[in-house]
Protein backbone atom coordinates (compact mmCIF):
# COMPACT_ATOMS: atom_id res chain seq x y z
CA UNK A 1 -114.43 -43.30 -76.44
CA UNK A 2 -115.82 -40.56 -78.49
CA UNK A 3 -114.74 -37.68 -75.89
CA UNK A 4 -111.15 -39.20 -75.95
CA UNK A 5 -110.76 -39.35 -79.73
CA UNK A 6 -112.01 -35.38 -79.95
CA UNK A 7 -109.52 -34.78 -76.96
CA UNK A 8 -106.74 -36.67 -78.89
CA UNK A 9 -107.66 -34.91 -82.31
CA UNK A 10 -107.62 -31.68 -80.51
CA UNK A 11 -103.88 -31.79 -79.65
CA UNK A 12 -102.93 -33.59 -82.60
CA UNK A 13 -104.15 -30.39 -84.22
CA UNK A 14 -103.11 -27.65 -81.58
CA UNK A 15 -99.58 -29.35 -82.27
CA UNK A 16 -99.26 -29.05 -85.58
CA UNK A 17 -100.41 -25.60 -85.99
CA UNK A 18 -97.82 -24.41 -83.09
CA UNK A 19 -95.15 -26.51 -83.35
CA UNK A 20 -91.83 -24.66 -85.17
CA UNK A 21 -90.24 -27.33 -86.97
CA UNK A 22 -86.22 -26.52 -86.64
CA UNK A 23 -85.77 -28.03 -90.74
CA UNK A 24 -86.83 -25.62 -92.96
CA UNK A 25 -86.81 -25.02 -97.00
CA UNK A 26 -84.36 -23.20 -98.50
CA UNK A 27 -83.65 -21.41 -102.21
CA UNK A 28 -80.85 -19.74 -103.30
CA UNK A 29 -80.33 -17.57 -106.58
CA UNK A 30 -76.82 -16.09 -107.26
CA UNK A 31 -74.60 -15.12 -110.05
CA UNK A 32 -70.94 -14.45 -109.80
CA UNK A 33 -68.30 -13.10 -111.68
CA UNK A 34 -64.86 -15.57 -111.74
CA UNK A 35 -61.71 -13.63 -111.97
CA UNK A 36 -58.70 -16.21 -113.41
CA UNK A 37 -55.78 -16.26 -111.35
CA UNK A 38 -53.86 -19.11 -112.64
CA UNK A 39 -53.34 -22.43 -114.32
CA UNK A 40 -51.15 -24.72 -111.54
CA UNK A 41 -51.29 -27.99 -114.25
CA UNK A 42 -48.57 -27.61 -117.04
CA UNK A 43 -48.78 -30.13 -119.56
CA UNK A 44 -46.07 -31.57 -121.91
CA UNK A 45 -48.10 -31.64 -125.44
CA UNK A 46 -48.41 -35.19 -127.19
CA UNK A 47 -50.64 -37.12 -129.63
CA UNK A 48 -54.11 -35.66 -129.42
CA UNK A 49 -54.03 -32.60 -127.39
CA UNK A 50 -55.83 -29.71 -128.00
CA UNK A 51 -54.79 -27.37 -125.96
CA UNK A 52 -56.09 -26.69 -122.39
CA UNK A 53 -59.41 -27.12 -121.39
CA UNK A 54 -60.21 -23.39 -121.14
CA UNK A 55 -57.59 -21.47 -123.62
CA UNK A 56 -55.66 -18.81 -122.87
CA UNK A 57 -56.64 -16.67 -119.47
CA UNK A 58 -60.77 -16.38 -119.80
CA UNK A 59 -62.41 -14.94 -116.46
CA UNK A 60 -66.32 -16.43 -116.75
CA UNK A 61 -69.87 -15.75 -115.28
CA UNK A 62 -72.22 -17.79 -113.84
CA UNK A 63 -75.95 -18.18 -112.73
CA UNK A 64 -76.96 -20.71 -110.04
CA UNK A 65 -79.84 -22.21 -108.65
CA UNK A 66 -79.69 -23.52 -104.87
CA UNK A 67 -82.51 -25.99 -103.45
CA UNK A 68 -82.41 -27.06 -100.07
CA UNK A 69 -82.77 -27.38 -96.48
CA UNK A 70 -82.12 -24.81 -93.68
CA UNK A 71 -81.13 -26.11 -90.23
CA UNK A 72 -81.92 -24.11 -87.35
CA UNK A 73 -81.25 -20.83 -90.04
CA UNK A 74 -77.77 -21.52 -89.69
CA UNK A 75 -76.48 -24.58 -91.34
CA UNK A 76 -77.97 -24.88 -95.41
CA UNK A 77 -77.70 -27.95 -97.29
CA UNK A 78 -78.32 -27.89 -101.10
CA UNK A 79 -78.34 -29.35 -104.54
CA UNK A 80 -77.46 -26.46 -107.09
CA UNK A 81 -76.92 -26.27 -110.83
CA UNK A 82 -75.35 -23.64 -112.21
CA UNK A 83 -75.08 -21.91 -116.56
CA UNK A 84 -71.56 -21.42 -116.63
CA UNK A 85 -69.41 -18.86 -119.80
CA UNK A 86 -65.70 -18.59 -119.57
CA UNK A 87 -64.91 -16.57 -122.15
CA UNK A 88 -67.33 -17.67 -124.67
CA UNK A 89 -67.51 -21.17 -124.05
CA UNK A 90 -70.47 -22.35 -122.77
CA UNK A 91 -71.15 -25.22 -120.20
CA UNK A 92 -73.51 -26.38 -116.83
CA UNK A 93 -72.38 -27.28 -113.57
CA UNK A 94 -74.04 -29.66 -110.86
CA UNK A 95 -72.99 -29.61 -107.02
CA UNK A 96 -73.78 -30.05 -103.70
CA UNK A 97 -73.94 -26.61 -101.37
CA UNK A 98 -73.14 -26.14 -97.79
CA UNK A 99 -73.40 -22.93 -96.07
CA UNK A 100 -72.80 -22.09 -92.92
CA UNK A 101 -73.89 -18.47 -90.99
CA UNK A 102 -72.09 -18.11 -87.73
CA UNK A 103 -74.41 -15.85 -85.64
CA UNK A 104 -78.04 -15.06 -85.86
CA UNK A 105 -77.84 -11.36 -86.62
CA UNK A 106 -79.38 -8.42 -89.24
CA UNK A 107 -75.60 -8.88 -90.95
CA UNK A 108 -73.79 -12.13 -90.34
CA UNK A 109 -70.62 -13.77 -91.41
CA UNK A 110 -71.39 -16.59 -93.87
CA UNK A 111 -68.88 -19.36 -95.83
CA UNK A 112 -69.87 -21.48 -98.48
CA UNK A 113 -68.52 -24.71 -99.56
CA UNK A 114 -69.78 -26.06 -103.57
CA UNK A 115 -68.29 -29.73 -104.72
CA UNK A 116 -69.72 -31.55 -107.57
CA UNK A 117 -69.21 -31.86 -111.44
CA UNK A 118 -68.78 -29.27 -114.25
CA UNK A 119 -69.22 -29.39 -117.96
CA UNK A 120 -68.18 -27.29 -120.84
CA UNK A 121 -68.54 -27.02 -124.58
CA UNK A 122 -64.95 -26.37 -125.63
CA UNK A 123 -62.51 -27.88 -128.67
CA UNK A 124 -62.66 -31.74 -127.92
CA UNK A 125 -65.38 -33.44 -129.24
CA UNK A 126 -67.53 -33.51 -125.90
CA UNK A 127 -66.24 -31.50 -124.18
CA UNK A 128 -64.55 -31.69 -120.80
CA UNK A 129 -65.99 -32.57 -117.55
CA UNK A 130 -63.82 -31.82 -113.95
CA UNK A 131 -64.43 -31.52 -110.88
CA UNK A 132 -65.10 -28.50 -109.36
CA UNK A 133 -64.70 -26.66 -105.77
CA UNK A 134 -65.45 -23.45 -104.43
CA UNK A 135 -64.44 -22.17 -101.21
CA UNK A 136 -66.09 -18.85 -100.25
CA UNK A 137 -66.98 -16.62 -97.81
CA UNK A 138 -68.48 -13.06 -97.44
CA UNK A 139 -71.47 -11.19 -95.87
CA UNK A 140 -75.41 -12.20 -95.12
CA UNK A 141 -77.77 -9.28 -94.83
CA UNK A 142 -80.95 -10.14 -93.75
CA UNK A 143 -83.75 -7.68 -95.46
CA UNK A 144 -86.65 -9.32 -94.15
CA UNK A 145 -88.57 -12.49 -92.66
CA UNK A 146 -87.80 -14.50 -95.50
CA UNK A 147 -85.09 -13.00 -97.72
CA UNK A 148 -81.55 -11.96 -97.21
CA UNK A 149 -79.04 -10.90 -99.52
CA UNK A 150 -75.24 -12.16 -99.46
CA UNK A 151 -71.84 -11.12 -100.75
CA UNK A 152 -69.29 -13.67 -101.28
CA UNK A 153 -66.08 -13.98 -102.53
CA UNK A 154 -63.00 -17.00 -102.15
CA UNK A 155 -61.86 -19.71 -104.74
CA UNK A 156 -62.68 -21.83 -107.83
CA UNK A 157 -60.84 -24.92 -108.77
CA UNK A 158 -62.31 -26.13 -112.34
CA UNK A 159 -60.78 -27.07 -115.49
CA UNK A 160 -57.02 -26.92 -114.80
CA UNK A 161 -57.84 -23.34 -113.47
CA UNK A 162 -57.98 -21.72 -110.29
CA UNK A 163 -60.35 -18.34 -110.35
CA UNK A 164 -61.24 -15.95 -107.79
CA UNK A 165 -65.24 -15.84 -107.94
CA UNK A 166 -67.05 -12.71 -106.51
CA UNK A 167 -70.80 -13.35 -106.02
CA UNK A 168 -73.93 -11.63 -104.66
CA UNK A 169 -76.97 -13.99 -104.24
CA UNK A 170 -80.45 -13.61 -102.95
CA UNK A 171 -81.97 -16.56 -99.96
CA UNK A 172 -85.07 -17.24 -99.73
């Protein structure tokens, strides 16, 4: 009995300590610079409006955060928040972050998808929270094991604006 439970905690071990698990962790740190390219939603003014949510035609910056999972190094799933400024107004965003690499090389091809919610500090009381989406898509370069750096650029839909952000980021 002895001799099997020392054979069995042998290979338990020799597993773990070999085995490549295919799930792996994932962080992401990028900032980005959002150009404004236009407001599509005109509004007809009436009792209680202040104005758009983001006045006249502010381009903003960001800083973002990215914690998640890695499949197989090519398909990343995250939770991100992000410190948002457009043009001097202040405000956080929260989302969810898929990324997808297409090949497994020193410089890849890599599109990003962002949903989830974003807040700012403007002229109503609150504030105003939208939705916001992010299409991108742009350049990983792999400088080592663990890290690569990526370019990105595509589109921002957020507070009755649509910007163009351009990003470079850092995965680890």
């Amino acid at each position: 009995m002895k001799k099997i439970l020392f054979c069995s905690a042998l290979v338990y071990a020799s597993l773990n300590l070999c085995a490549q698990s295919q799930i792996k962790y994932t962080g992401k740190i990028e900032t980005g610079y959002h150009i404004f390219l236009a407001r599509p939603l005109k509004i007809d003014a009436g009792e209680g409006w202040m104005g758009y949510q983001l006045v006249g035609t502010p381009n903003g910056l960001d800083l973002s955060l990215v914690n998640g999972v890695s499949f197989k190094d090519n398909l990343r799933l995250g939770l991100g928040v992000s410190y948002l400024n457009y043009g001097g107004i202040n405000g956080y965003s929260v989302f969810g972050d898929l990324e997808y690499v297409t090949i497994k090389a020193r410089i890849a091809p890599v599109f990003n998808l962002k949903i989830g919610s974003s807040h700012i500090n403007n002229q109503y009381g609150d504030g105003s929270t939208e939705t916001v989406v992010d299409f991108s898509g742009g350049v990983e370069h792999r400088v080592g094991k663990k890290l690569s750096l990526q370019y990105k650029a595509g589109f921002r839909f957020v507070h009755q604006s649509i910007f163009l952000p351009i990003r470079i980021g850092a995965r680890f």
